[in-house]
C-alpha atoms as a PDB file:
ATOM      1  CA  UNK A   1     -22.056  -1.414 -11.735  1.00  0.00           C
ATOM      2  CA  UNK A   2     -20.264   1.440  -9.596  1.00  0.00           C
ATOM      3  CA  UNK A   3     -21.523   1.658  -5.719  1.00  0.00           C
ATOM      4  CA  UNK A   4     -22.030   5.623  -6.411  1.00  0.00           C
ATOM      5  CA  UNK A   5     -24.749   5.113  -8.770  1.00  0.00           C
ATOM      6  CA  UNK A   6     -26.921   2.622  -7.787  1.00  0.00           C
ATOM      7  CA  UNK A   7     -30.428   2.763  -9.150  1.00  0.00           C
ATOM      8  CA  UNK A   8     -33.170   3.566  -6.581  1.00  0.00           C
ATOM      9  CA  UNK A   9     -35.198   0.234  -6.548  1.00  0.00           C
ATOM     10  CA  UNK A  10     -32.029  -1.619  -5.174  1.00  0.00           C
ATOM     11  CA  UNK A  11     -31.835   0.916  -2.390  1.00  0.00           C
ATOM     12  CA  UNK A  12     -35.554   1.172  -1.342  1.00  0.00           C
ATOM     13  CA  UNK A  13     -35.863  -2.073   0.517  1.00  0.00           C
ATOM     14  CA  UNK A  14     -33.216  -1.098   3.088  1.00  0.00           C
ATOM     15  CA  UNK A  15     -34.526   2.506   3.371  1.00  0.00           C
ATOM     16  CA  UNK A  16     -38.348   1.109   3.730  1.00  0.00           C
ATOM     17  CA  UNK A  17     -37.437  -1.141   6.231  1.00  0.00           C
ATOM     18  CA  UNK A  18     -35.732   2.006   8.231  1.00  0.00           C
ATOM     19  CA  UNK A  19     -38.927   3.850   7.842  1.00  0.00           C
ATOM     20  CA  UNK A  20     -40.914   0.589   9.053  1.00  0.00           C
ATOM     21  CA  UNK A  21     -38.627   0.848  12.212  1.00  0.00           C
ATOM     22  CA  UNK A  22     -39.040   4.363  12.722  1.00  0.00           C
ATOM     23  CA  UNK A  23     -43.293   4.728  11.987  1.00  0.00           C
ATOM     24  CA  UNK A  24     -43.916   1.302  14.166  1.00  0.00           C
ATOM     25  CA  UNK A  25     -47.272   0.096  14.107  1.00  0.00           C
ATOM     26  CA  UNK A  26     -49.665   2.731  14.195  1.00  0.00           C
ATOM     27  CA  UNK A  27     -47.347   5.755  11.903  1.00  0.00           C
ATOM     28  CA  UNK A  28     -46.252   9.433  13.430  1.00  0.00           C
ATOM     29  CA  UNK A  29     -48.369   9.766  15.932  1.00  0.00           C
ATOM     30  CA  UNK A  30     -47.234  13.395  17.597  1.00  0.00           C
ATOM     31  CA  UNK A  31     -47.599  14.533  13.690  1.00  0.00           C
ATOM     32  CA  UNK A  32     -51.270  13.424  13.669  1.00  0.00           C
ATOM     33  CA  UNK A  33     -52.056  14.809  16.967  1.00  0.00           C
ATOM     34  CA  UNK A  34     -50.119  18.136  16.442  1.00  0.00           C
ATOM     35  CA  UNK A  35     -50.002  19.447  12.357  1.00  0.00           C
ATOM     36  CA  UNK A  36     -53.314  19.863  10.277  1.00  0.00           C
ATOM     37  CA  UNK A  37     -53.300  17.376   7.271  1.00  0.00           C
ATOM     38  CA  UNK A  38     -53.608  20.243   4.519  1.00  0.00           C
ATOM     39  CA  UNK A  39     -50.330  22.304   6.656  1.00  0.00           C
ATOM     40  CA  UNK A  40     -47.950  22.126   3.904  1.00  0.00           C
ATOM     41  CA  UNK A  41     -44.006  23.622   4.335  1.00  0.00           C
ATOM     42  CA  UNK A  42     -40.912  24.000   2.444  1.00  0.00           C
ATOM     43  CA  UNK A  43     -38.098  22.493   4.929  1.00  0.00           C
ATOM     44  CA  UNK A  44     -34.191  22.847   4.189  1.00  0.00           C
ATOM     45  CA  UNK A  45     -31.983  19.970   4.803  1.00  0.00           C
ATOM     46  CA  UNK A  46     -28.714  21.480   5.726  1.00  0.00           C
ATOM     47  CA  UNK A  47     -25.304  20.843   7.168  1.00  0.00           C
ATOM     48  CA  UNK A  48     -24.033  22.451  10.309  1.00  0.00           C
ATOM     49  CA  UNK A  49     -20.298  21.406   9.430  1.00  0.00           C
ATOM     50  CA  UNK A  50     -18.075  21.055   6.552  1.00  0.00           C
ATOM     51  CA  UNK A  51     -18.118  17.751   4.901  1.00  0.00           C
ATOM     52  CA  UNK A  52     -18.009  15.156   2.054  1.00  0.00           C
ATOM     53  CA  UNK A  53     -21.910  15.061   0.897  1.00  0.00           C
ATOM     54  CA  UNK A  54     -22.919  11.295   1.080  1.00  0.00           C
ATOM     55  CA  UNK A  55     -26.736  10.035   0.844  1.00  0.00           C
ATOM     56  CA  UNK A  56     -28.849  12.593  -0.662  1.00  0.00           C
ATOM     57  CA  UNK A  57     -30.081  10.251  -2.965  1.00  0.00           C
ATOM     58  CA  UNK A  58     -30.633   7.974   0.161  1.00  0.00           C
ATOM     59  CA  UNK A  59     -32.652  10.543   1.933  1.00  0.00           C
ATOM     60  CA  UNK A  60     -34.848  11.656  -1.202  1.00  0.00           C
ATOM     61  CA  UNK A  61     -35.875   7.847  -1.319  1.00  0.00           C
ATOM     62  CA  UNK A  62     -37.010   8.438   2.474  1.00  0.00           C
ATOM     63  CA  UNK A  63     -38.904  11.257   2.106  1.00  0.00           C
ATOM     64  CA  UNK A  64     -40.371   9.978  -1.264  1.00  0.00           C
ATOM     65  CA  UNK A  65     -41.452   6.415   0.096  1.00  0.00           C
ATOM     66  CA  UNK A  66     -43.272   8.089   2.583  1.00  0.00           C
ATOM     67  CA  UNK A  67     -45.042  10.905   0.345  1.00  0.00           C
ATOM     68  CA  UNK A  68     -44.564  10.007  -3.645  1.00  0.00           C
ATOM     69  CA  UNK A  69     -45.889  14.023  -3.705  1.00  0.00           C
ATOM     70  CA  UNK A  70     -42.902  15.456  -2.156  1.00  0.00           C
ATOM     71  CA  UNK A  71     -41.293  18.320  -3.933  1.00  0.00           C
ATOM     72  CA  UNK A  72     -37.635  17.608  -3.750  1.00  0.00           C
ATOM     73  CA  UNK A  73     -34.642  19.350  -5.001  1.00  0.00           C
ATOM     74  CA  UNK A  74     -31.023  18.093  -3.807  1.00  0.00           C
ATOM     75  CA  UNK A  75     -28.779  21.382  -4.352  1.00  0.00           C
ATOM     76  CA  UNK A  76     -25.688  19.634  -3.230  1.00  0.00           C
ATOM     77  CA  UNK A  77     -25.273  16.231  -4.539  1.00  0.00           C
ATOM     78  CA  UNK A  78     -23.133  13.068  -3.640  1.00  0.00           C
ATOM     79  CA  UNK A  79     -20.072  13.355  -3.585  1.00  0.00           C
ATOM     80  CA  UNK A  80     -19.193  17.231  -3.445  1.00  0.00           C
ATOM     81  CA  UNK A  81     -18.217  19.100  -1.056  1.00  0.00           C
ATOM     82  CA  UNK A  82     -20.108  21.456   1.284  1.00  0.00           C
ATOM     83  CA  UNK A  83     -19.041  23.954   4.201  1.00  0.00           C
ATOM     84  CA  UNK A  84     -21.505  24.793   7.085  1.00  0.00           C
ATOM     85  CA  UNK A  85     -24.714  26.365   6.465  1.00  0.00           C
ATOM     86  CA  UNK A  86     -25.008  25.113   2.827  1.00  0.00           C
ATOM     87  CA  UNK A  87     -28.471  23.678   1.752  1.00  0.00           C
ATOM     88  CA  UNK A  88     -28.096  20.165   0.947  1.00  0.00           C
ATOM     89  CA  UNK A  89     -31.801  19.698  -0.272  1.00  0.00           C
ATOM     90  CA  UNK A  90     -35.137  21.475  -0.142  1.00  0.00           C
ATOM     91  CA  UNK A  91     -38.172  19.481   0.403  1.00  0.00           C
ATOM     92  CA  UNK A  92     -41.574  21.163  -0.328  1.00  0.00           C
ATOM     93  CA  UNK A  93     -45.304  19.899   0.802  1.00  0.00           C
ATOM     94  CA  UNK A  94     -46.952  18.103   3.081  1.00  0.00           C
ATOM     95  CA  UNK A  95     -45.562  18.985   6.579  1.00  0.00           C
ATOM     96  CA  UNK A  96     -47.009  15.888   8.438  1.00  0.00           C
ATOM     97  CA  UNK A  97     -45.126  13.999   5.570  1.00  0.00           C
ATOM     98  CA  UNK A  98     -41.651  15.592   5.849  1.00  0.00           C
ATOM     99  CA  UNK A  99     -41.966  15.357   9.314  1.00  0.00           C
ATOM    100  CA  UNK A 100     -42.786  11.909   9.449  1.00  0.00           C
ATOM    101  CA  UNK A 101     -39.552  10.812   6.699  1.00  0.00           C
ATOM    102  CA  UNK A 102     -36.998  13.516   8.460  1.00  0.00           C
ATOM    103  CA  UNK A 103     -35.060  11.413  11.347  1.00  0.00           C
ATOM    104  CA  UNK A 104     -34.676   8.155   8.743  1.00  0.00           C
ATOM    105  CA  UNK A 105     -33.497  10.661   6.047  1.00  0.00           C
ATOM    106  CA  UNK A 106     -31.078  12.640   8.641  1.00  0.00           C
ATOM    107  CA  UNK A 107     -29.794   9.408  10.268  1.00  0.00           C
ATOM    108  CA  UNK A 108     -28.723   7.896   6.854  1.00  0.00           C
ATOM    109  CA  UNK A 109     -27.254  11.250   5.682  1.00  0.00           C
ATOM    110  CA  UNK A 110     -25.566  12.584   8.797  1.00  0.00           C
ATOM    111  CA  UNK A 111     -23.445   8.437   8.694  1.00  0.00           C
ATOM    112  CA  UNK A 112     -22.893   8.407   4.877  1.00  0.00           C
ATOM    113  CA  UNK A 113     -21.505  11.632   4.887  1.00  0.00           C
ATOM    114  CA  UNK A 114     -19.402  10.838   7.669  1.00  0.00           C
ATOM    115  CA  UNK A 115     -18.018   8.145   5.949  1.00  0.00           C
ATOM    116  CA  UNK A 116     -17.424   9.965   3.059  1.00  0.00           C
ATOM    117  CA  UNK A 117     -15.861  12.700   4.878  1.00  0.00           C
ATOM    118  CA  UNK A 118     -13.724  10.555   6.483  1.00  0.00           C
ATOM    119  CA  UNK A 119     -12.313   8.587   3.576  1.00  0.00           C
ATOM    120  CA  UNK A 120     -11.797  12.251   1.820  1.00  0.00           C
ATOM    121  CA  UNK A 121      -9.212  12.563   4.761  1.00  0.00           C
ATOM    122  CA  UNK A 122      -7.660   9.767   4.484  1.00  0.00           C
ATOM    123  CA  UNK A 123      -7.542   9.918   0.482  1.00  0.00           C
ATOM    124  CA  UNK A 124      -5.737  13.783   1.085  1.00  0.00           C
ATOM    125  CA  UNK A 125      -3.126  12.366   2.956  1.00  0.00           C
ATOM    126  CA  UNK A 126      -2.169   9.434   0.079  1.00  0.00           C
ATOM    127  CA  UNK A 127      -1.499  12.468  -2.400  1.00  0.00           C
ATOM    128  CA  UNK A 128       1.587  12.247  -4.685  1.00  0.00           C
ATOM    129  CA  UNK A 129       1.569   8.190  -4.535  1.00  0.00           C
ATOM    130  CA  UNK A 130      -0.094   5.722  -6.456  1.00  0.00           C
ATOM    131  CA  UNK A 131      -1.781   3.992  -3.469  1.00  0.00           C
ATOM    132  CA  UNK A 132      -5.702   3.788  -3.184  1.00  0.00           C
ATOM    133  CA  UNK A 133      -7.224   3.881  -0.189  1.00  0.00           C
ATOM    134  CA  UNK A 134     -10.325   0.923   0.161  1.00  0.00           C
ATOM    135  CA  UNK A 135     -12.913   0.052   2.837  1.00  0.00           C
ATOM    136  CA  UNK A 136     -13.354  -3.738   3.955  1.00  0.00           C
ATOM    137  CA  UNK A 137     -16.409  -5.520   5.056  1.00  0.00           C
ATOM    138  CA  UNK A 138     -16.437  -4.357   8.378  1.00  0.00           C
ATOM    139  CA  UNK A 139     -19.638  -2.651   7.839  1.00  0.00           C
ATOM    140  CA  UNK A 140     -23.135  -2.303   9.445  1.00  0.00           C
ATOM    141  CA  UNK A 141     -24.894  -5.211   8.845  1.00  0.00           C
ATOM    142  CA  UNK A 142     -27.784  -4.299   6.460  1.00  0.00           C
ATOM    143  CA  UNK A 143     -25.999  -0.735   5.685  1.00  0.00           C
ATOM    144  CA  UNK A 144     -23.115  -2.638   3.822  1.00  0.00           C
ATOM    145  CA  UNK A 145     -24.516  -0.961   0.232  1.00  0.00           C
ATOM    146  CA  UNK A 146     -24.741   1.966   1.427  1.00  0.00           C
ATOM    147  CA  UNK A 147     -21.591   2.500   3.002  1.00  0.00           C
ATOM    148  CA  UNK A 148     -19.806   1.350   0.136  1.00  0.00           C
ATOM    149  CA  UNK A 149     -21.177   3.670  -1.516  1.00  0.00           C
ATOM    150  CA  UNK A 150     -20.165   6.355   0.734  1.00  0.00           C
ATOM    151  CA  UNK A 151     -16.665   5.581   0.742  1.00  0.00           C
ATOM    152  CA  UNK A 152     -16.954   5.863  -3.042  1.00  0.00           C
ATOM    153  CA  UNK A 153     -18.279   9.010  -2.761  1.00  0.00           C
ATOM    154  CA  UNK A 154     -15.623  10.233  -0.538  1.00  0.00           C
ATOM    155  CA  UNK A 155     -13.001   8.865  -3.165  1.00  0.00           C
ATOM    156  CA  UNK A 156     -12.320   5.800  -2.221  1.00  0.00           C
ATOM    157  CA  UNK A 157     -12.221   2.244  -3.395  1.00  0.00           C
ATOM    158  CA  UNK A 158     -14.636  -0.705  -2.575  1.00  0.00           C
ATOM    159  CA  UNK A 159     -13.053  -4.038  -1.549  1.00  0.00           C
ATOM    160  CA  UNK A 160     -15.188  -7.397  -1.545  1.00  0.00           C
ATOM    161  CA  UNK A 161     -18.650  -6.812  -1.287  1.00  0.00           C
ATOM    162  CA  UNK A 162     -19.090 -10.010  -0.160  1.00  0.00           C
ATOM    163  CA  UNK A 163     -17.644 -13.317   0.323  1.00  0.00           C
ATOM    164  CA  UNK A 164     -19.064 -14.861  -2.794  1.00  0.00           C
ATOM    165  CA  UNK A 165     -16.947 -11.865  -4.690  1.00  0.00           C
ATOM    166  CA  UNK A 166     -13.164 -13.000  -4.768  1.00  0.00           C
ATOM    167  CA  UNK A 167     -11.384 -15.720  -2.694  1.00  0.00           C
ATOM    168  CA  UNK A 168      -9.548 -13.655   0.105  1.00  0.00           C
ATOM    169  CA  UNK A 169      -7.156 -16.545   1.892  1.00  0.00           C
ATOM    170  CA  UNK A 170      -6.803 -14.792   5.727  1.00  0.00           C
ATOM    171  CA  UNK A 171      -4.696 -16.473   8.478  1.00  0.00           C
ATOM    172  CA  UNK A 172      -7.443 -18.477   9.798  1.00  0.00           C
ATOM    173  CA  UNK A 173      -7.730 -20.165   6.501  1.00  0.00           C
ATOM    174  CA  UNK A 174      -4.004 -20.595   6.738  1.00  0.00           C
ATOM    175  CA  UNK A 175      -4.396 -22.124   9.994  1.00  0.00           C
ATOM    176  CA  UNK A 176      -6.797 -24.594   9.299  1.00  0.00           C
ATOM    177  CA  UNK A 177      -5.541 -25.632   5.671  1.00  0.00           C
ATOM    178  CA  UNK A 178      -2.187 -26.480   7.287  1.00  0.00           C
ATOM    179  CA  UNK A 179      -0.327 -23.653   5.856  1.00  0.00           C
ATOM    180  CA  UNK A 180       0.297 -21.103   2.712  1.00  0.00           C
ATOM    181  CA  UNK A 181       1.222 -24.052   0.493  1.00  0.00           C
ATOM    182  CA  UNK A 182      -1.375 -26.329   1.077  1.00  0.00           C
ATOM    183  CA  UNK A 183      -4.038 -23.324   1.139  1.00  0.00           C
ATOM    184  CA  UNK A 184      -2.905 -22.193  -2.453  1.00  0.00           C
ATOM    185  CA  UNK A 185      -2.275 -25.367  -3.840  1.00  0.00           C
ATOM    186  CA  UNK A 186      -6.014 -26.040  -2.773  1.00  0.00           C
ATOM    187  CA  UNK A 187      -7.424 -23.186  -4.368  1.00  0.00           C
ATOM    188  CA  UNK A 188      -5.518 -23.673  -7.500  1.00  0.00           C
ATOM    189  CA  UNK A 189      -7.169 -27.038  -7.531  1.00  0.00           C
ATOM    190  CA  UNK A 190     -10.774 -25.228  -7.356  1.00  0.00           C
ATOM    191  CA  UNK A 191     -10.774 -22.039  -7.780  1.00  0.00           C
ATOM    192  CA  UNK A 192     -12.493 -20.905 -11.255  1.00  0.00           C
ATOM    193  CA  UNK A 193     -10.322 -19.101 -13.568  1.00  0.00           C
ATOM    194  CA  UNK A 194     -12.410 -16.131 -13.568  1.00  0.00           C
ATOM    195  CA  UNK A 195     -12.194 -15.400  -9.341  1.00  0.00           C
ATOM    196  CA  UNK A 196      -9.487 -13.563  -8.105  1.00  0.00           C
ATOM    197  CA  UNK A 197      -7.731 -14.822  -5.219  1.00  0.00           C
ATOM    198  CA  UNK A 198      -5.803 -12.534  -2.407  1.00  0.00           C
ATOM    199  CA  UNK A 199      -3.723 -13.561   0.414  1.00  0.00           C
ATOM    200  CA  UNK A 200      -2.691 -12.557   3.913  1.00  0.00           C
ATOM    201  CA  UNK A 201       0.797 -12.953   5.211  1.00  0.00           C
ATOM    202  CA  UNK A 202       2.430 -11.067   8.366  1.00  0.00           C
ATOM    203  CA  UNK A 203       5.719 -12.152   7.913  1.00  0.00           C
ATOM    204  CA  UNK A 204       8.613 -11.484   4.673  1.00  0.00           C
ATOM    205  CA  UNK A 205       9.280 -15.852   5.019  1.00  0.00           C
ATOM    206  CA  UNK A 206       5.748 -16.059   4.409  1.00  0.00           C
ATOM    207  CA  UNK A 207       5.317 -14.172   1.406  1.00  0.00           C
ATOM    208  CA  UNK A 208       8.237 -15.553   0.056  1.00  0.00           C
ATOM    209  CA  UNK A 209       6.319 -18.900  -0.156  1.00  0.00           C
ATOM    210  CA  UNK A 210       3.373 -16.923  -1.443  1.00  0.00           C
ATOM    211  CA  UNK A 211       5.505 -16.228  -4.486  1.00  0.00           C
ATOM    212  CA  UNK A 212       7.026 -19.358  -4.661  1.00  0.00           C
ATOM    213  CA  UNK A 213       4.121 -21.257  -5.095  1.00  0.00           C
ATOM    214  CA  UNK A 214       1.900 -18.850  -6.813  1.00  0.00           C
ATOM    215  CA  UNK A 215      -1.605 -18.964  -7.437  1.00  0.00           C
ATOM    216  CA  UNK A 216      -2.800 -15.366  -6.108  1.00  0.00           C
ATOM    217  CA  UNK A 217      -2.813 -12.486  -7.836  1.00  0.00           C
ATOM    218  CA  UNK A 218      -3.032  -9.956  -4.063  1.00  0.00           C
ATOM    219  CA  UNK A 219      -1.317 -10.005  -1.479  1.00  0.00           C
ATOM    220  CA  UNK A 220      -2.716  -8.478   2.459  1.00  0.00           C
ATOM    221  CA  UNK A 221       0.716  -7.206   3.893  1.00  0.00           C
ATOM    222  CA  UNK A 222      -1.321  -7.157   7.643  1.00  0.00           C
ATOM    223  CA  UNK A 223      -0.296  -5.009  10.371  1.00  0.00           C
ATOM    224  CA  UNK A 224       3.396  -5.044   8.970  1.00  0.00           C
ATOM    225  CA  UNK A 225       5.912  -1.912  10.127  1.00  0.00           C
ATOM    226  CA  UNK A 226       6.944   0.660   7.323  1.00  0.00           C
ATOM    227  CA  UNK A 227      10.271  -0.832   7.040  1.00  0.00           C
ATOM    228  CA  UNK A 228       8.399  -4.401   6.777  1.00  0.00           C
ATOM    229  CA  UNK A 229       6.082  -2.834   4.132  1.00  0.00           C
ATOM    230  CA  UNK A 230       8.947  -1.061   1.774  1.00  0.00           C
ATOM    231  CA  UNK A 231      10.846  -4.924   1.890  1.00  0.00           C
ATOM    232  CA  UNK A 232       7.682  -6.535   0.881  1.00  0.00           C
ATOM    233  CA  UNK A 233       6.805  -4.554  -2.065  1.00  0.00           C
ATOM    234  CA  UNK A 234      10.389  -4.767  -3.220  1.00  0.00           C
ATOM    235  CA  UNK A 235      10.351  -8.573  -2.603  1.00  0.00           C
ATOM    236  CA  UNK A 236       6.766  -8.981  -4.941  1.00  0.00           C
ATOM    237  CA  UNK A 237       8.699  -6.171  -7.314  1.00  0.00           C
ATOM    238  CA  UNK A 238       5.446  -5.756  -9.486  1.00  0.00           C
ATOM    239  CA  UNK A 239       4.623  -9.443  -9.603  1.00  0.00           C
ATOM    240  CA  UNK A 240       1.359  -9.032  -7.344  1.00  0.00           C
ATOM    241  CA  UNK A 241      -0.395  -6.246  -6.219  1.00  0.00           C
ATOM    242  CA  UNK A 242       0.229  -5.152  -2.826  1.00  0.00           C
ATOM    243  CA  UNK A 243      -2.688  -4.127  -0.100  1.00  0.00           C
ATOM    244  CA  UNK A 244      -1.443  -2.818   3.805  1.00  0.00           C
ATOM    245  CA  UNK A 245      -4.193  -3.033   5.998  1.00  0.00           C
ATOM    246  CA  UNK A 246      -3.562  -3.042   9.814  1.00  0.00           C
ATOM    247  CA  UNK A 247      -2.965  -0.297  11.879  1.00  0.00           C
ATOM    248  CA  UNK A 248      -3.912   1.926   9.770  1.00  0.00           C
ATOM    249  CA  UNK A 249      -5.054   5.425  11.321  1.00  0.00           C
ATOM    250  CA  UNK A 250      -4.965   8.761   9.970  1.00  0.00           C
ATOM    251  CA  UNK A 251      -1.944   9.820  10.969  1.00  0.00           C
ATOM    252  CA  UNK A 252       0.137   7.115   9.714  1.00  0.00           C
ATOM    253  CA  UNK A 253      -1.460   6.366   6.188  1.00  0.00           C
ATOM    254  CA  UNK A 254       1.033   9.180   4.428  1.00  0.00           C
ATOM    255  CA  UNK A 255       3.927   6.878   5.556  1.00  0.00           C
ATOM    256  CA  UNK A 256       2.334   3.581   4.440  1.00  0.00           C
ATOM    257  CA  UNK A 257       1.235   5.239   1.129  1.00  0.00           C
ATOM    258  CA  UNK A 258       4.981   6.188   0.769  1.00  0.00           C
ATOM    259  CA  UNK A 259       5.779   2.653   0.923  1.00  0.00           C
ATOM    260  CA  UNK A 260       5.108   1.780  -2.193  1.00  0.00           C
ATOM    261  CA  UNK A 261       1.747  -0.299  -1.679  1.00  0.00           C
ATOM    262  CA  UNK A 262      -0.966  -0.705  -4.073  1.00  0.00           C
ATOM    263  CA  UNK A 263      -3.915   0.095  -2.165  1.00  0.00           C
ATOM    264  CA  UNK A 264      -4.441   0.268   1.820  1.00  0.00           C
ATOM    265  CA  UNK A 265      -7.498  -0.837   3.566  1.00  0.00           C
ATOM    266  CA  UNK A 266      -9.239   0.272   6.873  1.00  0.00           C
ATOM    267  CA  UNK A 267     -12.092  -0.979   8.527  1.00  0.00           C
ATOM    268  CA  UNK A 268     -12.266   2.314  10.221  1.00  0.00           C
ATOM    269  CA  UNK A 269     -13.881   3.977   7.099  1.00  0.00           C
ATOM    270  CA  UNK A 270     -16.866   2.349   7.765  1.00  0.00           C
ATOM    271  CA  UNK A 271     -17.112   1.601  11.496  1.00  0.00           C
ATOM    272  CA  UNK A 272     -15.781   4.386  13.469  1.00  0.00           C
ATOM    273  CA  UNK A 273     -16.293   6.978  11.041  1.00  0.00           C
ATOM    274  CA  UNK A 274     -17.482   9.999  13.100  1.00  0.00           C
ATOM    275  CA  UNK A 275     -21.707  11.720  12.326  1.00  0.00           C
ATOM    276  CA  UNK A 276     -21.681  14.513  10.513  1.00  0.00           C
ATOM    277  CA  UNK A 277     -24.086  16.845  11.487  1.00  0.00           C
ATOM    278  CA  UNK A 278     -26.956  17.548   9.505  1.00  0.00           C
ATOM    279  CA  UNK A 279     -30.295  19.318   9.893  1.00  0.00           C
ATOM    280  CA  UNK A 280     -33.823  19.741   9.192  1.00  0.00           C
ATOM    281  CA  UNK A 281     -34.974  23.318   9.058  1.00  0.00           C
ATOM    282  CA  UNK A 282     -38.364  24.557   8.417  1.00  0.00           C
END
């Protein structure tokens, strides 16, 4: 199943649990006080800066969960682009409900498209290399769906959703199995021939015994220089795939790209992403 299609019932829970949050334990009550029940409106959800569109389909759930009668037309959908000003999604009817759905529907929104936005940049500056640019699991906890999703929508790639996905051998593991032999003749021992296995090495003498031994099918090249990177993919020469994480900003992704690497992944995409910001408009 891709991340950028996910079918609503899997996202609901998270986005009902945001609107539990939000309405607390007696609902909106400025709304009640303040906007006749039969006021109806047609509001305009819109961006006030160019961006990656992420979570319209999150923010229709919002405003739907809260009023199943909710008119609702998304004019720019995930995954496209929009510049400032554009109308994102018109959402016709009750007032007191649109009111009452609009900051969990904005809040979602204005960080998925962030995220998407930001991975856009990132993907730009990979151009004329074969290297794809992946998130990690350094997500919200909760949110981790949805922001992989984002980062999909933004053109991106999706690394382990979750530990149960693929064994991922860090240095920690290294530490505490006594080594990179013993932890990959371990997980040859276990390991089922149907889970992938990926390991992290910081140094060329390690990753020479990751090839010696075998048994993983990834390597993590972590926080390795440019120069380090370029000897490392000619050292594997095809025989693994390659992943640079590390370090890895904005500004210096072109040169890691240009390494040679496989794919490069940043926690960044998903948690220091900059808001984008979105509005409401009646």
């Amino acid at each position: 199943m891709s991340f950028a299609t996910v079918p609503d019932l899997i996202i609901e829970p998270i986005v009902r649990n945001a609107l539990m949050e939000d309405l607390g334990s007696y609902g909106d009550v400025t709304t009640r006080a303040v906007i006749p029940a039969e006021t109806t409106y047609t509001a305009r959800l819109n961006a006030r800066a160019d961006a990656i569109v992420s979570g319209m389909q999150v923010a229709r759930i919002a405003f739907h969960l809260v009023d199943p009668t909710l008119e609702i037309e998304t004019k720019i959908a995930d995954g496209h682009r929009c510049k400032t000003g554009d109308t994102l999604m018109t959402i016709k009817g009750s007032a007191a409900s649109i009111l009452s759905g609009e900051r969990v529907a904005l809040n979602f929104a204005g960080l998925l498209t962030g995220i998407a936005t930001m991975t856009a940049s990132y993907v730009a500056e990979t151009k004329g290399t074969n290297a794809r640019v992946t998130c990690t699991r350094k997500t919200t906890p909760g949110l981790r769906l949805l922001q992989k999703m984002a980062v999909l929508h933004g053109g991106g790639f999706n690394h382990r959703y979750s530990l149960s996905d693929a064994i991922m051998i860090k240095d920690n593991h290294i530490a505490a199995a006594g080594g990179v032999r013993k932890a990959l003749e371990a997980t040859k021992a276990h390991a089922s021939h149907m889970m992938a296995v990926e390991i992290e090495v910081d140094r060329l003498d390690q990753l020479a015994e990751v090839l010696e031994v075998g048994g993983a099918s990834v390597v993590l090249l972590d926080n390795m220089s440019d120069t380090m990177l370029r000897e490392a993919v000619a050292l594997v020469d095809g025989r693994m795939t390659t992943e640079a994480s590390g370090n890895v900003t904005k500004d210096r992704i072109a040169s890691i790209a240009a390494t040679g690497v496989d794919y490069i992944s940043s926690g960044a995409l998903t948690h220091s992403a900059p808001n984008v910001d979105l509005g409401l408009d009646f």
